[in-house]
C-alpha atoms as a PDB file:
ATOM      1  CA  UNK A   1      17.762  50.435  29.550  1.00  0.00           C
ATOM      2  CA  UNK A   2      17.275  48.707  26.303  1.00  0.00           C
ATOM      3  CA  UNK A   3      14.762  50.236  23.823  1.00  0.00           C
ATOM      4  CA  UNK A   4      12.434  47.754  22.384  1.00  0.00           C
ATOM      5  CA  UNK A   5      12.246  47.925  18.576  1.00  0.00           C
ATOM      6  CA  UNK A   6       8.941  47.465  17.241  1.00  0.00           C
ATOM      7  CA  UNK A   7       8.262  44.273  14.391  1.00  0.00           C
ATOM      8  CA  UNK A   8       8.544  45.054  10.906  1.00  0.00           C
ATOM      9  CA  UNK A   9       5.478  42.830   9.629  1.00  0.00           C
ATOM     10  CA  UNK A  10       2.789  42.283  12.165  1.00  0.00           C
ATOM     11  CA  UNK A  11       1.634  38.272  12.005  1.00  0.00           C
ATOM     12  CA  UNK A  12      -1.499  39.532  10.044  1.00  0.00           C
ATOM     13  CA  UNK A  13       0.583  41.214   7.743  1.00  0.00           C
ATOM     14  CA  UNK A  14       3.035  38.233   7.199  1.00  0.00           C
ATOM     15  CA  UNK A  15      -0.320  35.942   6.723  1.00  0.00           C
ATOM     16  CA  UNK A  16      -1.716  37.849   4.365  1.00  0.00           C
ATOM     17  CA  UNK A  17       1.517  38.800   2.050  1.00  0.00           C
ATOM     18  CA  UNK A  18       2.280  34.941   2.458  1.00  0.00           C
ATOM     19  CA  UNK A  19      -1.559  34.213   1.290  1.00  0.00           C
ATOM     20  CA  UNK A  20      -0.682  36.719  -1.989  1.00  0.00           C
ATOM     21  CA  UNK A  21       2.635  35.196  -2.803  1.00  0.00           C
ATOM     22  CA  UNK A  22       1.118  31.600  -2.634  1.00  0.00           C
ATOM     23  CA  UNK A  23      -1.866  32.938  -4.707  1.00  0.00           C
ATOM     24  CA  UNK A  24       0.440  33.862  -7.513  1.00  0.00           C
ATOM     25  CA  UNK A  25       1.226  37.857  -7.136  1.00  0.00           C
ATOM     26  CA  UNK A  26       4.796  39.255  -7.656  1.00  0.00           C
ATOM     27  CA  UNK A  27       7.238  40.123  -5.142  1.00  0.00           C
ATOM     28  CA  UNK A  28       7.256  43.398  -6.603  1.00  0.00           C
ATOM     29  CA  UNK A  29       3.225  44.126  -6.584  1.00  0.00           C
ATOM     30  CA  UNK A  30       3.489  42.742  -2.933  1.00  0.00           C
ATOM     31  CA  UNK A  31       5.911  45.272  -1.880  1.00  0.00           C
ATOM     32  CA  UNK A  32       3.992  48.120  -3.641  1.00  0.00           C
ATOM     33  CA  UNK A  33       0.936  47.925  -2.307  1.00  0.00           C
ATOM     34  CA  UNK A  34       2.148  47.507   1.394  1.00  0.00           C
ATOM     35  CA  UNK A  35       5.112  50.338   1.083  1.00  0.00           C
ATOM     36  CA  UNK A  36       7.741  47.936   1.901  1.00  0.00           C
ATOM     37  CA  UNK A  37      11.316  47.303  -0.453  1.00  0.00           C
ATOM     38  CA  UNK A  38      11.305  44.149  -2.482  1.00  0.00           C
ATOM     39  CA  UNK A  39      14.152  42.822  -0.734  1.00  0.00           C
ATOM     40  CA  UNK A  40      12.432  43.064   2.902  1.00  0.00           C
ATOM     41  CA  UNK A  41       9.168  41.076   1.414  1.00  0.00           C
ATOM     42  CA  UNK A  42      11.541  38.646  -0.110  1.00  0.00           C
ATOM     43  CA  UNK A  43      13.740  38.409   2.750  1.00  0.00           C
ATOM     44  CA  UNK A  44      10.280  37.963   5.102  1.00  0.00           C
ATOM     45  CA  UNK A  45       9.220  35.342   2.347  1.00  0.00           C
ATOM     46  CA  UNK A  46      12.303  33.362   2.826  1.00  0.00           C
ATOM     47  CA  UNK A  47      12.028  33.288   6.177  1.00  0.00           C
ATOM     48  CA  UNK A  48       8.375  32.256   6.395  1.00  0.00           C
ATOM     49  CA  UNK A  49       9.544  29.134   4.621  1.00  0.00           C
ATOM     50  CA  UNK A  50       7.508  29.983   0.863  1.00  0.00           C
ATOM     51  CA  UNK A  51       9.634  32.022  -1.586  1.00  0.00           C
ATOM     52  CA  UNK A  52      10.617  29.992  -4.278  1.00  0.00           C
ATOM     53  CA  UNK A  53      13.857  31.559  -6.142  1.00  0.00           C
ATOM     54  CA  UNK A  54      13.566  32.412  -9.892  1.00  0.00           C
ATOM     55  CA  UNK A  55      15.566  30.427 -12.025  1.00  0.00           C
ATOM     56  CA  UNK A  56      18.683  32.232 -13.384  1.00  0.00           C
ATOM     57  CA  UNK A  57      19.201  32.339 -17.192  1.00  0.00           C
ATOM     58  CA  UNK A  58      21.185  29.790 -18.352  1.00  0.00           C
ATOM     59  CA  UNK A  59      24.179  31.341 -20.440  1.00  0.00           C
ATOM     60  CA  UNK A  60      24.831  30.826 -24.183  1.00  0.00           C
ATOM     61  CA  UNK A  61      24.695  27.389 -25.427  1.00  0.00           C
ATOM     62  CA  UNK A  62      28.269  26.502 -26.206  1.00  0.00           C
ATOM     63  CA  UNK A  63      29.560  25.606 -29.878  1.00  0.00           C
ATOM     64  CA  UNK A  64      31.005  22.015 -29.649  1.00  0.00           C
ATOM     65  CA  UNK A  65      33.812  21.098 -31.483  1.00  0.00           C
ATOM     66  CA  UNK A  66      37.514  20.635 -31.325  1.00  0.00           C
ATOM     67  CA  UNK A  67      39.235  23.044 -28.798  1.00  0.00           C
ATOM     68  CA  UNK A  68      41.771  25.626 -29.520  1.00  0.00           C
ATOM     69  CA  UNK A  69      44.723  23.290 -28.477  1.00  0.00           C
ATOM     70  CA  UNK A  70      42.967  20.436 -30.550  1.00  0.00           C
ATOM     71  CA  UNK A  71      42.863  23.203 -33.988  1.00  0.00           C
ATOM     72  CA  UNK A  72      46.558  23.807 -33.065  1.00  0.00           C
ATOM     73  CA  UNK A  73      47.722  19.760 -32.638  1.00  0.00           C
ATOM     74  CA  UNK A  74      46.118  19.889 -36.270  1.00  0.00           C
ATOM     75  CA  UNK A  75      47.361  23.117 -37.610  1.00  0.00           C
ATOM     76  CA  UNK A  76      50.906  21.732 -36.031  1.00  0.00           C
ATOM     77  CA  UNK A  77      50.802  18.490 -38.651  1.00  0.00           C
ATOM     78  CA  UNK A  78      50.178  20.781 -41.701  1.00  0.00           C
ATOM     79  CA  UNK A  79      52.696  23.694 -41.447  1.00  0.00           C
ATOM     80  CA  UNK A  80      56.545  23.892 -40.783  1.00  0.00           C
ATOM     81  CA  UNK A  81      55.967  27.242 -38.874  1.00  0.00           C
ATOM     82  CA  UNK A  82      55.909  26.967 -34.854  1.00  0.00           C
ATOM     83  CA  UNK A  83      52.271  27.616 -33.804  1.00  0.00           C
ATOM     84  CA  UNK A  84      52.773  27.925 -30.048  1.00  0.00           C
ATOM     85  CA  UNK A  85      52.127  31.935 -30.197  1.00  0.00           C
ATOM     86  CA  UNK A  86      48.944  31.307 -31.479  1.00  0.00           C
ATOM     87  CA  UNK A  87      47.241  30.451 -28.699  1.00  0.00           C
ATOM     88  CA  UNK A  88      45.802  33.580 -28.354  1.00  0.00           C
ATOM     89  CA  UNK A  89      43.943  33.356 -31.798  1.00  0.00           C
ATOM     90  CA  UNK A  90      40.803  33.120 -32.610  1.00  0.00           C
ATOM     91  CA  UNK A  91      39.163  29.200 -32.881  1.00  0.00           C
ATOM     92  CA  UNK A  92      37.652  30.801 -35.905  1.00  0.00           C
ATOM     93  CA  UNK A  93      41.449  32.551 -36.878  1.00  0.00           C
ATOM     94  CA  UNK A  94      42.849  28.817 -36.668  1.00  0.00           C
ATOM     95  CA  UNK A  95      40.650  26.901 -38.296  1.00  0.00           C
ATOM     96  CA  UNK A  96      40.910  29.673 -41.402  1.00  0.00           C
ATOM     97  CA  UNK A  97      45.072  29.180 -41.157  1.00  0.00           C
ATOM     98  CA  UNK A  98      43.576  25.255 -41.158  1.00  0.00           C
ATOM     99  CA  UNK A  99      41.816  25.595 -44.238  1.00  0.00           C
ATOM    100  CA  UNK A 100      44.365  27.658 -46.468  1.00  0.00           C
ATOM    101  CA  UNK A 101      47.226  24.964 -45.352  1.00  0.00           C
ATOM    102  CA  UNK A 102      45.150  22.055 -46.917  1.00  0.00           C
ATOM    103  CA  UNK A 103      44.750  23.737 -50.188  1.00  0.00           C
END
C-alpha cells in the first residue's frame, strides 16, 4: 500500500508567495515569514513559471594589451639571451626586462 505524501505548498500558499515575489519581496523574507528554506521557495518559484535569476557579477575587467607571448616576440628582438623559460613570468616582470633592454 502506497502512503500518500502530503503537498508542500497548498495552491493558496503558492498564490500568495507568487503574489509577494511579483510585488517585489525577497526570496529570503518570503521564506522567513512562511518557515520554509530559501531554496524550496525558489525552487516552487521556478516552477510556477515567475522567478527571475539574479544576475551574477561580472568578473574583473581585463587589462588589454599585448599578451605574454606578444611581450616575449618583443623581448626576443632586443636580447641575445633565450627567453623561452620565461613564460612563466610576470606580464608586468617582462615588460620591466622590456624596458631595461631598450636603455
Amino acid at each position: 500500500m502506497a502512503v500518500q505524501k502530503s503537498a508542500n505548498y497548498t495552491a493558496e500558499l503558492t498564490a500568495a508567495i507568487v503574489d509577494q515575489y511579483t510585488s517585489g519581496q525577497g526570496v529570503e523574507a518570503i521564506a522567513e515569514a512562511i518557515g520554509k528554506s530559501v531554496r524550496s521557495v525558489r525552487s516552487k518559484l521556478v516552477r510556477e513559471g515567475v522567478y527571475v535569476a539574479a544576475e551574477k557579477p561580472k568578473g574583473a575587467a581585463r587589462e588589454l594589451g599585448p599578451t605574454k607571448k606578444e611581450l616575449l616576440i618583443e623581448l626576443e628582438a632586443l636580447v641575445s639571451y633565450p627567453v623561452e623559460g620565461l613564460m612563466g613570468a610576470t606580464k608586468e616582470a617582462i615588460a620591466a626586462l622590456i624596458a631595461n633592454a631598450k636603455n
